[in-house]
N, C-alpha and C. Protein backbone atom coordinates (compact mmCIF):
# COMPACT_ATOMS: atom_id res chain seq x y z
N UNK A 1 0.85 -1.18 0.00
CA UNK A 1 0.00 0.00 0.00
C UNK A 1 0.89 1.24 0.00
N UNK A 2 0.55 2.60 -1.00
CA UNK A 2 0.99 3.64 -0.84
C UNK A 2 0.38 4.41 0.10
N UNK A 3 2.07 5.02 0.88
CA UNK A 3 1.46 5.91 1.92
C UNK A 3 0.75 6.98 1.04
N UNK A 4 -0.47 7.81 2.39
CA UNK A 4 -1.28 8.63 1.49
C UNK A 4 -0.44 10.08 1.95
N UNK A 5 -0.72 10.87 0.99
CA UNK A 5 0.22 12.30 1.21
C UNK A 5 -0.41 13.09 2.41
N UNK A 6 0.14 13.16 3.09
CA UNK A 6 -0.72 14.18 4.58
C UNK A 6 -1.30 15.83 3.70
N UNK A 7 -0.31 16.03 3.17
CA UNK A 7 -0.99 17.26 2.59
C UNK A 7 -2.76 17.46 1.61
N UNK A 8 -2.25 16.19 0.91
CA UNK A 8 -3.71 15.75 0.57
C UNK A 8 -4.79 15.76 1.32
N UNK A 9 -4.20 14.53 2.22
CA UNK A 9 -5.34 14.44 3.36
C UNK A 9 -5.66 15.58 3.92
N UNK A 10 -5.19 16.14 4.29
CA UNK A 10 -5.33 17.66 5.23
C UNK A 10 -6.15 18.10 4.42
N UNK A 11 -6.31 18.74 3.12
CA UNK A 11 -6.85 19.10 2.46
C UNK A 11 -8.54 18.76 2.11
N UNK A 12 -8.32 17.63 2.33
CA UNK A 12 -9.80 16.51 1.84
C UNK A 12 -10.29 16.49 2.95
N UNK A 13 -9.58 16.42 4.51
CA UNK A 13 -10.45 16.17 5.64
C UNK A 13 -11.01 17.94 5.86
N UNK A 14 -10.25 19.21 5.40
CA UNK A 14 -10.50 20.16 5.63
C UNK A 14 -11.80 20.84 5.03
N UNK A 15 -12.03 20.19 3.43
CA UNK A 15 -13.26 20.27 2.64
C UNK A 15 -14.12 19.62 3.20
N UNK A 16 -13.73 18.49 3.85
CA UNK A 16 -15.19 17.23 4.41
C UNK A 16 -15.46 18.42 5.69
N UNK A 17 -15.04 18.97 6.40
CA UNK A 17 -15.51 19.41 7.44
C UNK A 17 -16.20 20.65 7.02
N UNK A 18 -15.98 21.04 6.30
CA UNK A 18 -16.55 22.42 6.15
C UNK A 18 -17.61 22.44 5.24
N UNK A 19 -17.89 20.82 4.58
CA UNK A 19 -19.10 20.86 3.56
C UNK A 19 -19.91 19.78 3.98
N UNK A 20 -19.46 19.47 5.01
CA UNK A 20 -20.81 17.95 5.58
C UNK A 20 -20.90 18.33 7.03
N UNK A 21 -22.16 17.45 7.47
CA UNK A 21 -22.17 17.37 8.70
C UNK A 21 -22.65 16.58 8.93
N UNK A 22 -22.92 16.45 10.46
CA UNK A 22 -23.33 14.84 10.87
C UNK A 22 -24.90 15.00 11.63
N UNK A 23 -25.30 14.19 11.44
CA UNK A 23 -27.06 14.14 12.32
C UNK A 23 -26.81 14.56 14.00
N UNK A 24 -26.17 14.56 14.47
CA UNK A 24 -25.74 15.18 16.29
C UNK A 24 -25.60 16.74 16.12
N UNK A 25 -25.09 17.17 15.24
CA UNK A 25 -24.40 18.26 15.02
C UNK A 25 -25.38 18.89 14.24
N UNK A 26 -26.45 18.68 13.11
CA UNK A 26 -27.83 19.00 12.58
C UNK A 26 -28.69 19.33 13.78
N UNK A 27 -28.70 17.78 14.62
CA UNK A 27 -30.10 18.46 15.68
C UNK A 27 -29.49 19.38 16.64
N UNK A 28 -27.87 19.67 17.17
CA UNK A 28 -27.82 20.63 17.85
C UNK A 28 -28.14 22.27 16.83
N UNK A 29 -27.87 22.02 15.74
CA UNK A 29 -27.52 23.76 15.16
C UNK A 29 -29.60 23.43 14.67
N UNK A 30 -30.24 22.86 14.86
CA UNK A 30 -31.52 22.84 15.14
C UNK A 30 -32.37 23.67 16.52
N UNK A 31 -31.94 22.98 17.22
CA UNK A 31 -32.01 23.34 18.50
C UNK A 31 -31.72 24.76 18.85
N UNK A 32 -30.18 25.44 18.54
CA UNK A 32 -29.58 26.30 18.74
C UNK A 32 -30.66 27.98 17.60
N UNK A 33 -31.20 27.23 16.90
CA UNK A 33 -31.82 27.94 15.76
C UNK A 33 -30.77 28.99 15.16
N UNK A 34 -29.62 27.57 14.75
CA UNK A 34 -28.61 27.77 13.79
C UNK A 34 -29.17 29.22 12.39
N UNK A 35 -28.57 29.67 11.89
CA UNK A 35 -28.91 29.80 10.76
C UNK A 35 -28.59 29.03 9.76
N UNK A 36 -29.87 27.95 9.56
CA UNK A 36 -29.75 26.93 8.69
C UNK A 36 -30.97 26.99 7.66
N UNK A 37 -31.03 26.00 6.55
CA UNK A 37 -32.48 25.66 5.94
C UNK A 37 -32.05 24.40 5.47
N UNK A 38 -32.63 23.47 6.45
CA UNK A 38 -32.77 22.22 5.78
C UNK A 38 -33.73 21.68 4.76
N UNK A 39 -32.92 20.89 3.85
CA UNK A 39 -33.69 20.58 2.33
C UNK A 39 -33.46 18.99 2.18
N UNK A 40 -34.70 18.54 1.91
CA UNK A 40 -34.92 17.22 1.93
C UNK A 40 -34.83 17.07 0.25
N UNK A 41 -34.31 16.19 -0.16
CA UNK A 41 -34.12 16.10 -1.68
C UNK A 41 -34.73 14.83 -1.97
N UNK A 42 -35.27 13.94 -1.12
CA UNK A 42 -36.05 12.92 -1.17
C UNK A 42 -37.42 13.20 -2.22
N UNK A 43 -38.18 11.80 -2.35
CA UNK A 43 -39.32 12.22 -2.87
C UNK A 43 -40.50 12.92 -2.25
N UNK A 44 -41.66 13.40 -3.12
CA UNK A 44 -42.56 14.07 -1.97
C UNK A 44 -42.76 12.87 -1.08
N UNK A 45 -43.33 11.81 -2.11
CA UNK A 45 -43.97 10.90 -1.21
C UNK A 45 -43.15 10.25 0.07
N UNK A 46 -41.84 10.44 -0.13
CA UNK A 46 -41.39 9.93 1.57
C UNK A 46 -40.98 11.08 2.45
N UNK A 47 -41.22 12.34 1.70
CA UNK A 47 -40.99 13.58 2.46
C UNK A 47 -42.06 13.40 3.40
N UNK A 48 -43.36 13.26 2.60
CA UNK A 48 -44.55 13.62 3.55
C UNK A 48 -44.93 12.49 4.22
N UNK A 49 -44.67 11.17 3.93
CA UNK A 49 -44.36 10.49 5.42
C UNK A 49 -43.73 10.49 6.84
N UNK A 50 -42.01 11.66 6.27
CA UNK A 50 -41.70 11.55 7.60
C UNK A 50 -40.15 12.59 7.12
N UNK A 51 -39.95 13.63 7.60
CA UNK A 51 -38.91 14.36 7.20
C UNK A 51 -38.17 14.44 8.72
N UNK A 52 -37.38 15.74 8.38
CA UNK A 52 -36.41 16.11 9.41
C UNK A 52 -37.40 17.56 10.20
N UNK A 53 -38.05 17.48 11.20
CA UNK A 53 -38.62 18.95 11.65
C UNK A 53 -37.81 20.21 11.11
N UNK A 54 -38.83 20.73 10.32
CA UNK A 54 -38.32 21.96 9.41
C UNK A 54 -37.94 21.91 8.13
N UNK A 55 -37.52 20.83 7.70
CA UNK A 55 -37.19 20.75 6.31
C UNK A 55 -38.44 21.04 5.21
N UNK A 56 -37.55 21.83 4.37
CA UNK A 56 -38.39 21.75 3.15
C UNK A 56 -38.53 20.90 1.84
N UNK A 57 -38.87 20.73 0.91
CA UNK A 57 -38.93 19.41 0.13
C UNK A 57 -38.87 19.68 -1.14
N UNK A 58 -37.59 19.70 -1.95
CA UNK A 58 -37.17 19.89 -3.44
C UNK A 58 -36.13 18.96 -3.96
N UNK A 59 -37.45 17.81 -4.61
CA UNK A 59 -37.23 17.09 -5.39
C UNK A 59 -36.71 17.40 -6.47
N UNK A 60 -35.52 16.25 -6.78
CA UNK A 60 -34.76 16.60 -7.99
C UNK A 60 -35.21 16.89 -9.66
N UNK A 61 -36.91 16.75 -9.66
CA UNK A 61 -36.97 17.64 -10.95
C UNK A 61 -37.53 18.76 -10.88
N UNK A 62 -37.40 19.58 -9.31
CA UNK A 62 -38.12 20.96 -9.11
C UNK A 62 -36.24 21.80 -8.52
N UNK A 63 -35.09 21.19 -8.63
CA UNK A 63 -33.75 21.47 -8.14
C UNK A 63 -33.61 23.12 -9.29
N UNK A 64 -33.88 22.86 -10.61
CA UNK A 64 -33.58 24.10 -11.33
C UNK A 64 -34.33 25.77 -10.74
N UNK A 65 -35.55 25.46 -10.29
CA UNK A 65 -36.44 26.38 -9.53
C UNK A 65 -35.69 26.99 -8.21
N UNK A 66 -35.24 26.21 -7.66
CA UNK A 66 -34.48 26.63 -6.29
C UNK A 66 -34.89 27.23 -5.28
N UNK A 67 -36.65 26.73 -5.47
CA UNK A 67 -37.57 26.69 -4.54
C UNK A 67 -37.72 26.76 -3.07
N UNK A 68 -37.36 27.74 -2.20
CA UNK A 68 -37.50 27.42 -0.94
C UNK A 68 -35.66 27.50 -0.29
N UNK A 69 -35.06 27.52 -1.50
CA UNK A 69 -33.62 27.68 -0.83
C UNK A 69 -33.32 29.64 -0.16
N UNK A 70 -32.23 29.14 0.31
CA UNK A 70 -31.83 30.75 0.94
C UNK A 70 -30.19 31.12 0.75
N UNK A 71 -30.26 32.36 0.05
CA UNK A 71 -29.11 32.53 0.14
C UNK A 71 -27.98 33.42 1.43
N UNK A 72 -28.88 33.39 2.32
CA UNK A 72 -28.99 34.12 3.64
C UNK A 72 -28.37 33.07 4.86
N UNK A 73 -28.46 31.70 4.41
CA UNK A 73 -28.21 30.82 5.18
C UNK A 73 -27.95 29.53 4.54
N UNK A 74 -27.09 28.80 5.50
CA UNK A 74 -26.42 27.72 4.41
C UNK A 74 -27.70 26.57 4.63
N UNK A 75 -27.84 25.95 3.83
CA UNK A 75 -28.96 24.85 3.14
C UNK A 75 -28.32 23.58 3.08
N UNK A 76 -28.71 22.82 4.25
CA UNK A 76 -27.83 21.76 4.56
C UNK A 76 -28.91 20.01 4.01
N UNK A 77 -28.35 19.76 2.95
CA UNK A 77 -29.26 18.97 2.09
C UNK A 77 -29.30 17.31 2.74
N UNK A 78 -30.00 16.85 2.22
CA UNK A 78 -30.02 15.09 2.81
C UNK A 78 -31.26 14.57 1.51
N UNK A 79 -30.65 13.34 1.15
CA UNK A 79 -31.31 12.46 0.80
C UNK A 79 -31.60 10.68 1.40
N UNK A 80 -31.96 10.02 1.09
CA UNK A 80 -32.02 8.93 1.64
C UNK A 80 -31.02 7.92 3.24
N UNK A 81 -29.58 7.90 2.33
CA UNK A 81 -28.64 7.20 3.28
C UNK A 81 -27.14 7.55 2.75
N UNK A 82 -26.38 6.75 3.44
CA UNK A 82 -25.12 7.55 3.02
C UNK A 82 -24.71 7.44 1.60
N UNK A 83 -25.41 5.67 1.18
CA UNK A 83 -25.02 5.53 0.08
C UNK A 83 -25.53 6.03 -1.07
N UNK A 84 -26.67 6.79 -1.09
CA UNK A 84 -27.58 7.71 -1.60
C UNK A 84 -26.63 8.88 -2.20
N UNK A 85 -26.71 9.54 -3.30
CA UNK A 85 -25.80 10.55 -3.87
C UNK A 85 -26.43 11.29 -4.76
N UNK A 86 -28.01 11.78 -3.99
CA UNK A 86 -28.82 13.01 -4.56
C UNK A 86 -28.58 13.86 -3.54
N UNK A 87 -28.44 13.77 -2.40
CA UNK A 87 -28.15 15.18 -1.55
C UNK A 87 -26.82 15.73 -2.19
N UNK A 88 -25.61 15.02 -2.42
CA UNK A 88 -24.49 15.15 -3.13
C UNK A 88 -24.63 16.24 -4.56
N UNK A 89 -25.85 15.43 -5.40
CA UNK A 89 -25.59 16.13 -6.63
C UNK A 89 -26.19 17.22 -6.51
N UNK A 90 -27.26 17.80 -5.64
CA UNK A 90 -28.57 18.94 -5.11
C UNK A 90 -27.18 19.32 -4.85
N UNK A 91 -26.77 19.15 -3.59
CA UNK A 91 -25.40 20.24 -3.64
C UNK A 91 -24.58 20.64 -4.60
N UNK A 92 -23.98 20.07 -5.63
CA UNK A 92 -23.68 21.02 -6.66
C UNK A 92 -24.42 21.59 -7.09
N UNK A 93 -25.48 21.30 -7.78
CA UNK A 93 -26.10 21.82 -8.57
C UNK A 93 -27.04 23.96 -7.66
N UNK A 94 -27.12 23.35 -6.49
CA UNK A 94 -27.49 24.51 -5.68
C UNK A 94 -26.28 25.56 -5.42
N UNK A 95 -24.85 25.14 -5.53
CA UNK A 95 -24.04 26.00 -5.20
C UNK A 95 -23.66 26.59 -6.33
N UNK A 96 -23.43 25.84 -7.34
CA UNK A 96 -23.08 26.53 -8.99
C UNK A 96 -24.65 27.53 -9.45
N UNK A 97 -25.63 27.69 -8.04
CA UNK A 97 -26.57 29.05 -8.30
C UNK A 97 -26.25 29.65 -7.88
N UNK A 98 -24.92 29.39 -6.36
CA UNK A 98 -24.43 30.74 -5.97
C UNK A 98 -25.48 30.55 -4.25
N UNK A 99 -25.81 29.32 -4.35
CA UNK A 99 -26.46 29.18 -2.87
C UNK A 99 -25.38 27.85 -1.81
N UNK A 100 -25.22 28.72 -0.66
CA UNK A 100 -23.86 28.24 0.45
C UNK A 100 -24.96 26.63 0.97
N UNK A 101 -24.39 25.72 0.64
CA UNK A 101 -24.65 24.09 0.77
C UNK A 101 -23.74 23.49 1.74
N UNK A 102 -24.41 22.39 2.56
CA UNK A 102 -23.39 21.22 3.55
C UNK A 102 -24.44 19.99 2.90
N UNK A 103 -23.62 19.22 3.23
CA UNK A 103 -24.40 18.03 3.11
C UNK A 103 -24.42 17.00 4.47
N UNK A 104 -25.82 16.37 4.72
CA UNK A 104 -26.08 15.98 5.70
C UNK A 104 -25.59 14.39 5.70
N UNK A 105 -24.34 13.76 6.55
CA UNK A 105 -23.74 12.84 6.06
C UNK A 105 -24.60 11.64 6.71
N UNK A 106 -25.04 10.85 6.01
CA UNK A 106 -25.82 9.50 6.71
C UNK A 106 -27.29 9.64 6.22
N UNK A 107 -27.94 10.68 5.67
CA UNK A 107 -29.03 11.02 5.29
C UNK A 107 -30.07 10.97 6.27
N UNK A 108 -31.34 10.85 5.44
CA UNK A 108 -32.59 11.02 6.80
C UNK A 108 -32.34 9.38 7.40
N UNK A 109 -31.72 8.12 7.08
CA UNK A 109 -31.53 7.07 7.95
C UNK A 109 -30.46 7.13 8.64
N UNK A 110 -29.40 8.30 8.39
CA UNK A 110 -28.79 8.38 9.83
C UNK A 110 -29.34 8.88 10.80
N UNK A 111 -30.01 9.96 10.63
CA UNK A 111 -30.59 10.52 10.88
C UNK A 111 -31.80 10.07 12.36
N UNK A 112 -32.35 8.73 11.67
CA UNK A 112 -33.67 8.57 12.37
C UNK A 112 -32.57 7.21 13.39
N UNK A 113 -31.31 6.73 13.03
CA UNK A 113 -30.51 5.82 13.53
C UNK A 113 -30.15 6.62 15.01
N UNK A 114 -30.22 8.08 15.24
CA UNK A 114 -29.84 8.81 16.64
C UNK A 114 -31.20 8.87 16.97
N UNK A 115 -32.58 8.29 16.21
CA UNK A 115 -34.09 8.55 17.10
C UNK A 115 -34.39 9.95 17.42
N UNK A 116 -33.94 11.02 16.47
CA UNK A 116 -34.11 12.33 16.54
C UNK A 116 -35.32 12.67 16.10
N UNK A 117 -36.08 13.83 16.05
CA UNK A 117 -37.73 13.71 16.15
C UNK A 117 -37.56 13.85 14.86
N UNK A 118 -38.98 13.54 14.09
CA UNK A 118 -39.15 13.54 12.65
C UNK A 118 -41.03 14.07 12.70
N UNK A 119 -40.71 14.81 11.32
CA UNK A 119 -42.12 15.27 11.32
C UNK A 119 -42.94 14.67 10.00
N UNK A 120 -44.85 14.64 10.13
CA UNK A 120 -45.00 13.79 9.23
C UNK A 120 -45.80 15.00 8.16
N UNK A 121 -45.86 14.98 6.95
CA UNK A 121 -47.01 16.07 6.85
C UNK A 121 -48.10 15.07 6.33
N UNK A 122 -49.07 15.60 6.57
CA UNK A 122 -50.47 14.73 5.96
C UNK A 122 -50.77 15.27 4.57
């Protein structure tokens, strides 16, 4: 195995921190009434079964609209699970509008894995 370059790493762990976050660290800057806007990139239909309290819901063929985002506050996205890579692409696609993005690492099933409250809409 090649050693990995520390400078690299430094680099990659320095972007991971400053563009993801983790479900502990979501429900505290929740709590705290962070300046955040969480965005569920899921479908409606499992939005409105059961989201993250507060999130709003822009599905990836309403992403060009940029519906409900803020450029006032960073818009911390989640889709399904970790292995899931629509909160991923919502984040590019939301920042190349010029709107400040994290991504929520573990998605709404890490999410519900800490038993953090979830809201349903009818």
């Amino acid at each position: 195995m090649t050693l990995v370059s520390p400078r690299k790493a430094y680099k990659f762990f320095k972007a991971k921190m400053e563009f993801t976050t983790g479900p502990a660290e979501l429900n505290r800057m929740i709590r705290q009434r962070e300046n955040i806007n969480v965005v569920d990139v899921r479908s409606p239909e499992d939005y409105r079964q059961e989201h993250i309290p507060g999130a709003i819901n822009l599905p990836k063929g309403e992403w060009e609209s940029c519906a409900g985002l803020s450029h006032e506050a960073t818009n911390v996205v989640y889709c399904y699970s970790e292995d899931c890579h629509l909160a991923a692409a919502a984040a590019l696609e939301f920042s190349s509008q010029g709107f400040p993005v994290m991504e929520l690492e573990g998605g709404f099933n890490g999410w519900k894995e800490y038993n953090f409250p979830i809201e349903v809409t009818s």
